[in-house]
C-alpha atoms as a PDB file:
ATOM      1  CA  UNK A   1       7.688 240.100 -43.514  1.00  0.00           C
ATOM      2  CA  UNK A   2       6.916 242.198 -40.367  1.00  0.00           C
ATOM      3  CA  UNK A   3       9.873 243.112 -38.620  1.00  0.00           C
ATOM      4  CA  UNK A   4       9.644 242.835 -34.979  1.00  0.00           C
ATOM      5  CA  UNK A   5       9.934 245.754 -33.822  1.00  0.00           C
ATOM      6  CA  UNK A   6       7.242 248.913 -33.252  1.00  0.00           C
ATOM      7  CA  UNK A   7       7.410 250.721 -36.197  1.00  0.00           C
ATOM      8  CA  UNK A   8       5.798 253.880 -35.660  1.00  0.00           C
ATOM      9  CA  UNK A   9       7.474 254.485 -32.169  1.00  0.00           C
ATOM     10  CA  UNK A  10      10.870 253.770 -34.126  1.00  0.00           C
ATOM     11  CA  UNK A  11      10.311 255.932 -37.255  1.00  0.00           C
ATOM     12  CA  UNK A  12       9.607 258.932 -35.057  1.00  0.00           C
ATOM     13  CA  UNK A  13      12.569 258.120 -32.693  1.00  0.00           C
ATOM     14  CA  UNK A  14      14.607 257.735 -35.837  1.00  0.00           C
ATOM     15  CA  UNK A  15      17.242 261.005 -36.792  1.00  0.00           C
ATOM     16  CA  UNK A  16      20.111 261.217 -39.350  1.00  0.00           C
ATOM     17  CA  UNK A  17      23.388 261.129 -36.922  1.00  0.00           C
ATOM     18  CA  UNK A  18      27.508 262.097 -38.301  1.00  0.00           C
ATOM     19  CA  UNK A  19      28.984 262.301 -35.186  1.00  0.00           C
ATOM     20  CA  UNK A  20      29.793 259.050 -33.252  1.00  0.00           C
ATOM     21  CA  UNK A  21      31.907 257.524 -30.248  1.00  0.00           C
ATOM     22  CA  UNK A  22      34.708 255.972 -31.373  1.00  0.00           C
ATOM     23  CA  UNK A  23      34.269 252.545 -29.555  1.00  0.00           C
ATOM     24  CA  UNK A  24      33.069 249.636 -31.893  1.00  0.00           C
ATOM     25  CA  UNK A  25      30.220 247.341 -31.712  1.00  0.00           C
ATOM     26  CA  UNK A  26      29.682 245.790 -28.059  1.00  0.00           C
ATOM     27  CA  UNK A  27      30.081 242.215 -29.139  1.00  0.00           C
ATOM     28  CA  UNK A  28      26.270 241.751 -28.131  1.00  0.00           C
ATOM     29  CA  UNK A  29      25.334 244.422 -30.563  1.00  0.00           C
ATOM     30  CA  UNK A  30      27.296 243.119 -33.512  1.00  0.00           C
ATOM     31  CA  UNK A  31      25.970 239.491 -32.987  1.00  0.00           C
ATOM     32  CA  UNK A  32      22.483 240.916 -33.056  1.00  0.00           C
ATOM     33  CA  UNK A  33      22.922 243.288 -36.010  1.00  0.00           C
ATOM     34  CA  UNK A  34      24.379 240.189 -38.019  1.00  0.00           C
ATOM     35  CA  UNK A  35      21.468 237.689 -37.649  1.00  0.00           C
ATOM     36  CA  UNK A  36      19.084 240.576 -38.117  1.00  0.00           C
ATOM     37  CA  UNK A  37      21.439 241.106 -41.593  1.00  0.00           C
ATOM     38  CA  UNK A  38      20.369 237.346 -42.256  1.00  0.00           C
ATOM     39  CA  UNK A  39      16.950 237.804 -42.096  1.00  0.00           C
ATOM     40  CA  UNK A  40      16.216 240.502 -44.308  1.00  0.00           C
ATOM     41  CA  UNK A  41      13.665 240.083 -46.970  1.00  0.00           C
ATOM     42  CA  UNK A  42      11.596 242.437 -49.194  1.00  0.00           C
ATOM     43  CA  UNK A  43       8.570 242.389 -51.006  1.00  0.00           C
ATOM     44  CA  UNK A  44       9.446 242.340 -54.261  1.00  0.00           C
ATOM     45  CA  UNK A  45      11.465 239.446 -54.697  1.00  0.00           C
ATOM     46  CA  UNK A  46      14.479 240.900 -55.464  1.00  0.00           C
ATOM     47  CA  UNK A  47      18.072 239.719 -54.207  1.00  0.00           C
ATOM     48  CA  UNK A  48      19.594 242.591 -51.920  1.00  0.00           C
ATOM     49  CA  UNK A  49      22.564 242.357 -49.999  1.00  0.00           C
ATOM     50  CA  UNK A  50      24.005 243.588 -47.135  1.00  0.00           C
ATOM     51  CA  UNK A  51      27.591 244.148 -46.150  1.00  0.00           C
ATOM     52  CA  UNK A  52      29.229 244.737 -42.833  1.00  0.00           C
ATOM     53  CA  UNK A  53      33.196 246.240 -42.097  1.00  0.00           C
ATOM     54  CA  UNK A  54      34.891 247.645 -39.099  1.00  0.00           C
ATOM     55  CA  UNK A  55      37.715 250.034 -40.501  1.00  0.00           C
ATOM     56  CA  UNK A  56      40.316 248.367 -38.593  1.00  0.00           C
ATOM     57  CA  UNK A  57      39.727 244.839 -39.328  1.00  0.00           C
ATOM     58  CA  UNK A  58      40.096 245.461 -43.553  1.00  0.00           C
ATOM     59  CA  UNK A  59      43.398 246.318 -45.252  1.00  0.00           C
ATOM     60  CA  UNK A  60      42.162 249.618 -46.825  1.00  0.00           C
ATOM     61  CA  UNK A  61      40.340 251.007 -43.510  1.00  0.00           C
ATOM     62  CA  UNK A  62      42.426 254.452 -43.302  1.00  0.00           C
ATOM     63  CA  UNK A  63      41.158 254.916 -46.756  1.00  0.00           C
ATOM     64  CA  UNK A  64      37.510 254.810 -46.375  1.00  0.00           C
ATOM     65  CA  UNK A  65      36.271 258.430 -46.121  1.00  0.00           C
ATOM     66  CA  UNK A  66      33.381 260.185 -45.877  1.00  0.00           C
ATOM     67  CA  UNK A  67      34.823 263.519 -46.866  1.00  0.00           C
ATOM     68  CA  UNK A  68      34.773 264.563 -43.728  1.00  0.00           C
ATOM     69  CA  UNK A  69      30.539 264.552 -43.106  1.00  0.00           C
ATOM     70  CA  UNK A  70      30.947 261.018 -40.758  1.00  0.00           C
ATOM     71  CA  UNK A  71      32.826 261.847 -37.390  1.00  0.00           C
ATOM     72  CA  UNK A  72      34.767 258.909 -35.531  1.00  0.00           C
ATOM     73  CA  UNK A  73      32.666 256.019 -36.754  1.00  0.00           C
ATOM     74  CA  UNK A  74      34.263 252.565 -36.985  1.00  0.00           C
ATOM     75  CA  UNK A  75      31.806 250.239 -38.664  1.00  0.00           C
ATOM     76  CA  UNK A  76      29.864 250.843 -41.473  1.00  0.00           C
ATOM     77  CA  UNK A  77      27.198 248.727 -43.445  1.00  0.00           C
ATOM     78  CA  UNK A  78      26.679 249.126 -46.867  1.00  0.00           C
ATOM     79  CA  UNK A  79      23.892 247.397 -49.428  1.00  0.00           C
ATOM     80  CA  UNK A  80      23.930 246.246 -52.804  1.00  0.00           C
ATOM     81  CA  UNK A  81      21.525 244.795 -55.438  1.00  0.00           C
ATOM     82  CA  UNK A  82      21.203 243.669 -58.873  1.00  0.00           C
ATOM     83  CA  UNK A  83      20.833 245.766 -62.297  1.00  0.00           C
ATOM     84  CA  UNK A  84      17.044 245.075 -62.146  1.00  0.00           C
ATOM     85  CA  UNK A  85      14.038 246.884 -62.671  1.00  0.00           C
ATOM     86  CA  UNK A  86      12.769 247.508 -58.935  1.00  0.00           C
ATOM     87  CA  UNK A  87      16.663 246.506 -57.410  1.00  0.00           C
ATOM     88  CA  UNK A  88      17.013 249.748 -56.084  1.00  0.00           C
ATOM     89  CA  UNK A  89      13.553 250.083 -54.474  1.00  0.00           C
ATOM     90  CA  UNK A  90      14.232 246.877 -52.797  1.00  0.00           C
ATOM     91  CA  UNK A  91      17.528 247.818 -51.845  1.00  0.00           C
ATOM     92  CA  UNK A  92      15.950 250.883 -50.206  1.00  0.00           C
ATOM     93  CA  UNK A  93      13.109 248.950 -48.398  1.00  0.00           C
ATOM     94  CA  UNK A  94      15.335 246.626 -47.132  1.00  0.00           C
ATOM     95  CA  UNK A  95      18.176 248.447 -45.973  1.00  0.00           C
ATOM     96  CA  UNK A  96      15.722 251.060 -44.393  1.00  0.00           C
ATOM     97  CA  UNK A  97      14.235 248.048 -42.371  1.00  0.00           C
ATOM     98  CA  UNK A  98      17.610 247.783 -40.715  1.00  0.00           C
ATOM     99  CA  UNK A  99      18.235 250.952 -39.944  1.00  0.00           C
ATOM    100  CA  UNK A 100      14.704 250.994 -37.883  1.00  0.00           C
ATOM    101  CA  UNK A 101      16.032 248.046 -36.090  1.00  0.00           C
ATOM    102  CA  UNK A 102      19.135 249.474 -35.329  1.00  0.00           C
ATOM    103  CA  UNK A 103      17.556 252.576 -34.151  1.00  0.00           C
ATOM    104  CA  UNK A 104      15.109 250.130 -32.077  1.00  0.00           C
ATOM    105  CA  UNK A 105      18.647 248.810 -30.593  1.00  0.00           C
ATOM    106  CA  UNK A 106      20.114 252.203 -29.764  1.00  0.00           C
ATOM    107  CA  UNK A 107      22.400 252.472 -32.482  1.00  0.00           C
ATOM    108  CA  UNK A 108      22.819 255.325 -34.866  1.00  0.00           C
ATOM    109  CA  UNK A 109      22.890 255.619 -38.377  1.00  0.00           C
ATOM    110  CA  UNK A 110      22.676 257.658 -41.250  1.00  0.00           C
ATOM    111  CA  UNK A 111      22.198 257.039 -45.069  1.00  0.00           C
ATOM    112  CA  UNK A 112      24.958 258.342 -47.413  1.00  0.00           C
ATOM    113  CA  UNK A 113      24.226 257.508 -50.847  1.00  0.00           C
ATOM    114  CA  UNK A 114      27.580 260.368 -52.056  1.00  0.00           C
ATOM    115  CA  UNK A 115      29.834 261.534 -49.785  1.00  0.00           C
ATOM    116  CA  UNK A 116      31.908 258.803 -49.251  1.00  0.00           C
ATOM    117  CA  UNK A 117      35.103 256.944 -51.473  1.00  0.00           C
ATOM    118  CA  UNK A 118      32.937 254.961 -53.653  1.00  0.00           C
ATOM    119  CA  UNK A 119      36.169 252.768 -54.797  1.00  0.00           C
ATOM    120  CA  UNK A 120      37.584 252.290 -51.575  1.00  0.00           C
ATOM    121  CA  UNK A 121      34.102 250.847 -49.824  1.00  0.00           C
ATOM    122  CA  UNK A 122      33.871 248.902 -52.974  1.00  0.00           C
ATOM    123  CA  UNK A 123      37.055 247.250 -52.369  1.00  0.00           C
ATOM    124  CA  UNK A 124      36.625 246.678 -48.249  1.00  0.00           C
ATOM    125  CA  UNK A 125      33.360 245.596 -48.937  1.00  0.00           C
ATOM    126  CA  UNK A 126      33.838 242.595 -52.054  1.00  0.00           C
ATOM    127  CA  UNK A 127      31.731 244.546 -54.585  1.00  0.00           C
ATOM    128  CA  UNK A 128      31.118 243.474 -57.862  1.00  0.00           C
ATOM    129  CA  UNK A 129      31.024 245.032 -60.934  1.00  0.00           C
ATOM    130  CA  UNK A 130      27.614 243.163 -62.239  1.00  0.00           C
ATOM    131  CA  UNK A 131      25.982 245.158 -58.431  1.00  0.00           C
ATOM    132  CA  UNK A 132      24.455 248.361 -58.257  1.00  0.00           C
ATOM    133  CA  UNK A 133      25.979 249.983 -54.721  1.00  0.00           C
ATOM    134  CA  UNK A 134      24.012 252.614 -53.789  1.00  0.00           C
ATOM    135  CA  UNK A 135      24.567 253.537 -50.429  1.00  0.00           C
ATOM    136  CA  UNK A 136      26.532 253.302 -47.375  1.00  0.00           C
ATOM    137  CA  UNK A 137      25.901 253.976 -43.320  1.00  0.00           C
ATOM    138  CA  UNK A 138      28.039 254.267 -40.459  1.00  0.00           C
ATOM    139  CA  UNK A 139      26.244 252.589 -37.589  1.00  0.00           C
ATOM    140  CA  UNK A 140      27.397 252.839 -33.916  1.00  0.00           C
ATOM    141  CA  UNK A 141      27.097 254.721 -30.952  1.00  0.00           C
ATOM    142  CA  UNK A 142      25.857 258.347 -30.949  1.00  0.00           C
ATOM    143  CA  UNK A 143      27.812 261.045 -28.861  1.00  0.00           C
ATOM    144  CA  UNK A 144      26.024 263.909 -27.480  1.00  0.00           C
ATOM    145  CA  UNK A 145      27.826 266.764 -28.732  1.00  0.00           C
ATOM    146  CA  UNK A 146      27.454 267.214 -32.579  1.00  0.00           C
ATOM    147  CA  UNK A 147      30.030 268.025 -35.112  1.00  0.00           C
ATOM    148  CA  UNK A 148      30.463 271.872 -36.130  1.00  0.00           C
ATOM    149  CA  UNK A 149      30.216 269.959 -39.802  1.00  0.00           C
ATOM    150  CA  UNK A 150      26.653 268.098 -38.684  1.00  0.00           C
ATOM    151  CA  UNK A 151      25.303 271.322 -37.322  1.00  0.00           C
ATOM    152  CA  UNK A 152      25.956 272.865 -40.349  1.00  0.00           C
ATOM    153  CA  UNK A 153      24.490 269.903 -42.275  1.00  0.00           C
ATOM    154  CA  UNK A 154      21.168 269.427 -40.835  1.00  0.00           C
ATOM    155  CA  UNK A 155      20.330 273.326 -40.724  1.00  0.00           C
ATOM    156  CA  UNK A 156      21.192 273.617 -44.568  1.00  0.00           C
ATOM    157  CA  UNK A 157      19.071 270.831 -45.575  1.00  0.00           C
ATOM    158  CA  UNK A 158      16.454 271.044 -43.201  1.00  0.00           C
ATOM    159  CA  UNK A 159      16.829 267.790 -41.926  1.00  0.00           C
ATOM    160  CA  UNK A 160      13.767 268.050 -39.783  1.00  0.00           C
ATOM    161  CA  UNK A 161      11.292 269.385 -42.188  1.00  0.00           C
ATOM    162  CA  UNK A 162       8.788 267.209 -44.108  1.00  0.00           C
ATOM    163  CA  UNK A 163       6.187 268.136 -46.812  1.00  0.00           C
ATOM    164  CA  UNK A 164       2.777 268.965 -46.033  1.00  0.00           C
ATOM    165  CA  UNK A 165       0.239 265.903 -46.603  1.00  0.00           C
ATOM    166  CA  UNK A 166      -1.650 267.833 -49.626  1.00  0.00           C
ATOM    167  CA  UNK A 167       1.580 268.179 -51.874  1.00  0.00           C
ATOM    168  CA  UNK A 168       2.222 264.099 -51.811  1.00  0.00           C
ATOM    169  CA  UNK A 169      -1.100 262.677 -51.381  1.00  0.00           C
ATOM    170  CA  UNK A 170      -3.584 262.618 -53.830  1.00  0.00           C
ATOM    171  CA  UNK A 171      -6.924 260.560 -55.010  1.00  0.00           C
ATOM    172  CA  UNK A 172      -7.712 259.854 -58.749  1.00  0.00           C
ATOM    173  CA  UNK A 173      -5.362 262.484 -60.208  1.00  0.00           C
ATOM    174  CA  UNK A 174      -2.540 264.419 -59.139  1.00  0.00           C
ATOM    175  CA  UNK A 175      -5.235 267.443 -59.358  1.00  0.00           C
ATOM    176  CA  UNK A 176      -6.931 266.670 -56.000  1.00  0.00           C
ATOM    177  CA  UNK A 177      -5.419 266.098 -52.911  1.00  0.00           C
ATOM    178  CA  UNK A 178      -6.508 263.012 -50.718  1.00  0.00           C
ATOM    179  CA  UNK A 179      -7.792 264.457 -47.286  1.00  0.00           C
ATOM    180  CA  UNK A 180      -7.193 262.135 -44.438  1.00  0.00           C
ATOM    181  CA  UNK A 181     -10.694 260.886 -43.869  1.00  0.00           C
ATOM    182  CA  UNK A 182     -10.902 259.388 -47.242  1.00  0.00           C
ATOM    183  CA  UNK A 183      -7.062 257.290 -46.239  1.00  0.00           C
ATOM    184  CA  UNK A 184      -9.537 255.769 -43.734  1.00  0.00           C
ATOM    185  CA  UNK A 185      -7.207 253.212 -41.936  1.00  0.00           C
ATOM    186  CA  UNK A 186      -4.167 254.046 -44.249  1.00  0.00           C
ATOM    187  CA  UNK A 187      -3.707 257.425 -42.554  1.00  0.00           C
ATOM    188  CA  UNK A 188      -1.198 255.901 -40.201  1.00  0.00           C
ATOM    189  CA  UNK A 189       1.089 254.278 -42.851  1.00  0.00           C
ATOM    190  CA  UNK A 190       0.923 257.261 -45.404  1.00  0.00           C
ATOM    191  CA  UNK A 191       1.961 259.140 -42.480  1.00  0.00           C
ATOM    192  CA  UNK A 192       5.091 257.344 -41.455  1.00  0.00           C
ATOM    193  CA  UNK A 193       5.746 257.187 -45.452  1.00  0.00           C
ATOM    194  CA  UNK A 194       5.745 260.932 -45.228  1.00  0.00           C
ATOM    195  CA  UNK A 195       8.303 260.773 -42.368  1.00  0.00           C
ATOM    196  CA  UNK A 196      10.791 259.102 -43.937  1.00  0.00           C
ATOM    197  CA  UNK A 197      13.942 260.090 -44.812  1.00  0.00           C
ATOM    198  CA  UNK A 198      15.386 260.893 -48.480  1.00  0.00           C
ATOM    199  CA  UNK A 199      18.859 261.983 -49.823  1.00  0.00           C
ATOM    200  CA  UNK A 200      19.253 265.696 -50.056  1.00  0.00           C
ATOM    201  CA  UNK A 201      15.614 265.492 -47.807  1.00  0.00           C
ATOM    202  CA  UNK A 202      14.317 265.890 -51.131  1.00  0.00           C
ATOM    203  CA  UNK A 203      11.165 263.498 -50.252  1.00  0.00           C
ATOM    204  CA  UNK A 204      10.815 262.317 -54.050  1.00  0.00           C
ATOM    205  CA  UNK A 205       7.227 260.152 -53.476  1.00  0.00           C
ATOM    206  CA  UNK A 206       3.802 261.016 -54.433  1.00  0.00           C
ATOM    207  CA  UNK A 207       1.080 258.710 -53.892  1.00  0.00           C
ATOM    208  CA  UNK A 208      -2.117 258.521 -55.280  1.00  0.00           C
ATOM    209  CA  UNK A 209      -5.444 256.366 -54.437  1.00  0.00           C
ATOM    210  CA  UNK A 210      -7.295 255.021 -57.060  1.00  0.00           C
ATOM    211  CA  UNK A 211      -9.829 252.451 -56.910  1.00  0.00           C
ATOM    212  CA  UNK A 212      -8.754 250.436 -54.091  1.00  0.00           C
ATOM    213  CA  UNK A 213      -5.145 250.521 -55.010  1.00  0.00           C
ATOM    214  CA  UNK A 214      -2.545 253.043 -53.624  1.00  0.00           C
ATOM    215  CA  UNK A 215      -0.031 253.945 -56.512  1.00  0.00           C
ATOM    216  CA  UNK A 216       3.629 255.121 -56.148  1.00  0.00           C
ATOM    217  CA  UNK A 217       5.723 257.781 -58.105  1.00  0.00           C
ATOM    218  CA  UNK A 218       8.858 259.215 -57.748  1.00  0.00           C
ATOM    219  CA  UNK A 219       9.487 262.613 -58.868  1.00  0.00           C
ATOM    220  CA  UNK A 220      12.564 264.374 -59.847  1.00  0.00           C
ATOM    221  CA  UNK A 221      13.655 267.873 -61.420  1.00  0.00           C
ATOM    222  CA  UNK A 222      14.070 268.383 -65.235  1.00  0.00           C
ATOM    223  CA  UNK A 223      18.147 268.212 -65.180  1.00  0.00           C
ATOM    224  CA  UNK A 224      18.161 265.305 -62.677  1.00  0.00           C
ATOM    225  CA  UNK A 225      21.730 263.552 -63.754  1.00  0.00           C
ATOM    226  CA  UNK A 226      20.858 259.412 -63.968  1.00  0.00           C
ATOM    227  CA  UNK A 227      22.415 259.229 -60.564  1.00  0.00           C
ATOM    228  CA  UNK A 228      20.439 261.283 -59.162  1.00  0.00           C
ATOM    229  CA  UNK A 229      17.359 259.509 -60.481  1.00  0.00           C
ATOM    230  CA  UNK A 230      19.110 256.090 -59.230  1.00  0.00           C
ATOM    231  CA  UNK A 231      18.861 257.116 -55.830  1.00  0.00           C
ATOM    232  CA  UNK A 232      15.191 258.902 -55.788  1.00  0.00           C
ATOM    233  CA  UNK A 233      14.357 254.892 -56.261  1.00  0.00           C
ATOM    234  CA  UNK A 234      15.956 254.117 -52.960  1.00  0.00           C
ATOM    235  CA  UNK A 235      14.579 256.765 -51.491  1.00  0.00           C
ATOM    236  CA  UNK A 236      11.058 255.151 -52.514  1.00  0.00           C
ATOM    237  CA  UNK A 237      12.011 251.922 -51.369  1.00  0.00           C
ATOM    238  CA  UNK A 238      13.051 253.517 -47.667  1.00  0.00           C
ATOM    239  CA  UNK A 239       9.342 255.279 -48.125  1.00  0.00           C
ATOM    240  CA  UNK A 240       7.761 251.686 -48.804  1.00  0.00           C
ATOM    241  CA  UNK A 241       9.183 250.579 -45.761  1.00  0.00           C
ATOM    242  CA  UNK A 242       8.008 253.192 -43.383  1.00  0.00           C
ATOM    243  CA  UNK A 243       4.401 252.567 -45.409  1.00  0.00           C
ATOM    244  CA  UNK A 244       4.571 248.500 -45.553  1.00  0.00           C
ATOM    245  CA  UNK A 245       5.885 247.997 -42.200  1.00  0.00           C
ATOM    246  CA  UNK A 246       2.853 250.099 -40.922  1.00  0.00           C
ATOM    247  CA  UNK A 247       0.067 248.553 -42.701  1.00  0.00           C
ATOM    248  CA  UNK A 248       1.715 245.464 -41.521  1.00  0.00           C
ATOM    249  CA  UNK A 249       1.944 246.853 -37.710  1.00  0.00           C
ATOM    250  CA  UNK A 250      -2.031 247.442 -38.491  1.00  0.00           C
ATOM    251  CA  UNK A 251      -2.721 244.250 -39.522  1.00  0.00           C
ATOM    252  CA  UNK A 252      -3.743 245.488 -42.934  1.00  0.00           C
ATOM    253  CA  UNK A 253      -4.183 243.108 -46.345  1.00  0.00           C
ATOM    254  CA  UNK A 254      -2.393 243.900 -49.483  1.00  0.00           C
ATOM    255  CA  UNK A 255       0.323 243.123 -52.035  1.00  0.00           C
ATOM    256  CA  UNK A 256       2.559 244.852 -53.899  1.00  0.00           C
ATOM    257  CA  UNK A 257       2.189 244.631 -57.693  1.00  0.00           C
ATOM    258  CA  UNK A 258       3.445 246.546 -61.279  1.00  0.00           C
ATOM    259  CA  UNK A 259       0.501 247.646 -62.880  1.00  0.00           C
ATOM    260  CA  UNK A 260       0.357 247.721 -66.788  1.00  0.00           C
ATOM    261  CA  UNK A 261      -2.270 250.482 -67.373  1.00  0.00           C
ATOM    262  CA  UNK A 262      -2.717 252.556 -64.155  1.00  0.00           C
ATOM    263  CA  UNK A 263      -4.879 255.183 -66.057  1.00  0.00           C
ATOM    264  CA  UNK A 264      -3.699 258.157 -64.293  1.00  0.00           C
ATOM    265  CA  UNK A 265      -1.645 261.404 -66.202  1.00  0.00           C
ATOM    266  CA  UNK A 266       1.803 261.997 -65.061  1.00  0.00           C
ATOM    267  CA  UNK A 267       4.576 264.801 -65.967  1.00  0.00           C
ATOM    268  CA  UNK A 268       7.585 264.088 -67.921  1.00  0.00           C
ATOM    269  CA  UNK A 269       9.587 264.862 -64.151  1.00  0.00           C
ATOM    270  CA  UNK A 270       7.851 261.702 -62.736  1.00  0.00           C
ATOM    271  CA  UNK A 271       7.623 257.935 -62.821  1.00  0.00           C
ATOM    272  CA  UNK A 272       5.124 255.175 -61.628  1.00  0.00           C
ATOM    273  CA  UNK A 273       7.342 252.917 -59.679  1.00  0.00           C
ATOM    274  CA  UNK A 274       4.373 249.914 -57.956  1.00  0.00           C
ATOM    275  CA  UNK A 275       1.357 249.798 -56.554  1.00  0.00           C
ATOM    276  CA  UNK A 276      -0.111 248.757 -53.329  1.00  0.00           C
ATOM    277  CA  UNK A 277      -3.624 246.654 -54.088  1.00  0.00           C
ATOM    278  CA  UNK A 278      -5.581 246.412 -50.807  1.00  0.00           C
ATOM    279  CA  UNK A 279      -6.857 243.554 -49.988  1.00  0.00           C
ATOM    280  CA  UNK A 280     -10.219 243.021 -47.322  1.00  0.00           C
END
């Protein structure tokens, strides 16, 4: 489903905040954000969920840290999913949906998949133990000044820095890059794809066209802990929203479907996660 918002505008508009007013929701806001929550979907039929606290409406709120990375933020959403196969990539897709609506709102956000008390949000929040919980965001109100500690942050991972288009997209093979004439109408989409944000702003996605069909991978390094390959799905899921949402924006045709046999080599670091099949 298209979510009603413009999609490029608010991907480029979009930026990782930690520093935030202290003042909650505006009841306007929080009314908005909560019927938005309701009408979440993604395409891959999996059941995500999203979860909304203010720290001083639950018991445990003066023990829900973000060791010390979030600054004066009250509310916080948080999204879960089931142990499935593509549960985290939905997770990511859908959660990544709201944050471009809250940044279409005003509001800030910013994904934190570890720096934050894991038990304690579990608790505020009514996790189970049969859910995956993968991430977390504070969402509010922005101040201007940033945090010594945000500073810090976003010039040590270089928050602002994206991969060139020839190291993620590729046609036939991971040997040859896909220039942007032969993307024809999908330039836009693989572009906003390339945009989007990933933990670490490790930007984990290669995609490569073959035959009518865009294919996904995620990619991770050699000693990547399972947790760390847990949330490089995510991060493809928040990459197949900035991509879906824009061939959606451009009214183009497709689905998204596993593939048995995609017929293209891949390295031990990386996995084939779905496809895109355009449709004319």
């Amino acid at each position: 489903m298209k979510i009603n918002i413009p999609i490029e505008e608010t991907i480029k508009k979009r930026v990782s905040t930690r520093t935030y007013d202290s003042k909650r929701l505006s009841k306007i806001d929080k009314e908005k954000l909560v019927n938005e929550i309701s009408r979440l979907t993604n395409p891959f039929g999996k059941n995500v969920r999203v979860h909304l606290i203010e720290k001083d409406t639950v018991s445990n709120g003066e023990k829900l840290g973000t060791y010390g990375v979030i600054k004066g933020a009250n509310t916080f959403l948080g999204v879960t999913t089931d142990k499935t196969e593509l549960g985290l990539v939905a997770a990511g897709y859908q959660f990544e949906n709201l944050v471009l609506i809250a940044t279409n709102m005003g509001l800030a956000t910013v994904w934190l998949a570890a720096t934050f008390s894991r038990q304690q949000f579990e608790k505020a929040m009514d996790i189970q133990e049969d859910e995956l919980f993968p991430a977390i965001s504070p969402i509010g109100y922005a101040t201007v000044k940033k945090s010594i500690t945000e500073s810090l942050m976003r010039k040590a991972m270089k928050s602002d820095k994206r991969k060139p288009w020839e190291e993620i997209f590729f046609q036939d093979s991971f040997g040859n890059t896909l220039s942007r004439k032969d993307a024809n109408e999908y330039v836009d989409p693989l572009e906003m794809l390339r945009l989007a944000p990933s933990a670490t702003n490790a930007q984990p996605w290669r995609v490569v066209k073959k035959q009518g069909s865009y294919h996904f991978f995620e990619t991770h390094k050699r000693n990547a802990s399972e947790d760390e390959k847990m949330i490089k799905k995510v991060d493809l899921g928040i990459a197949l929203s900035h991509f879906h949402q824009t061939a959606l924006e451009h009214g183009l045709a497709g689905r998204f479907e596993k593939l048995e046999d995609i017929k293209i080599d891949i390295s031990e670091n990386t996995n084939y996660i779905i496809s895109w099949k355009v449709e004319k």
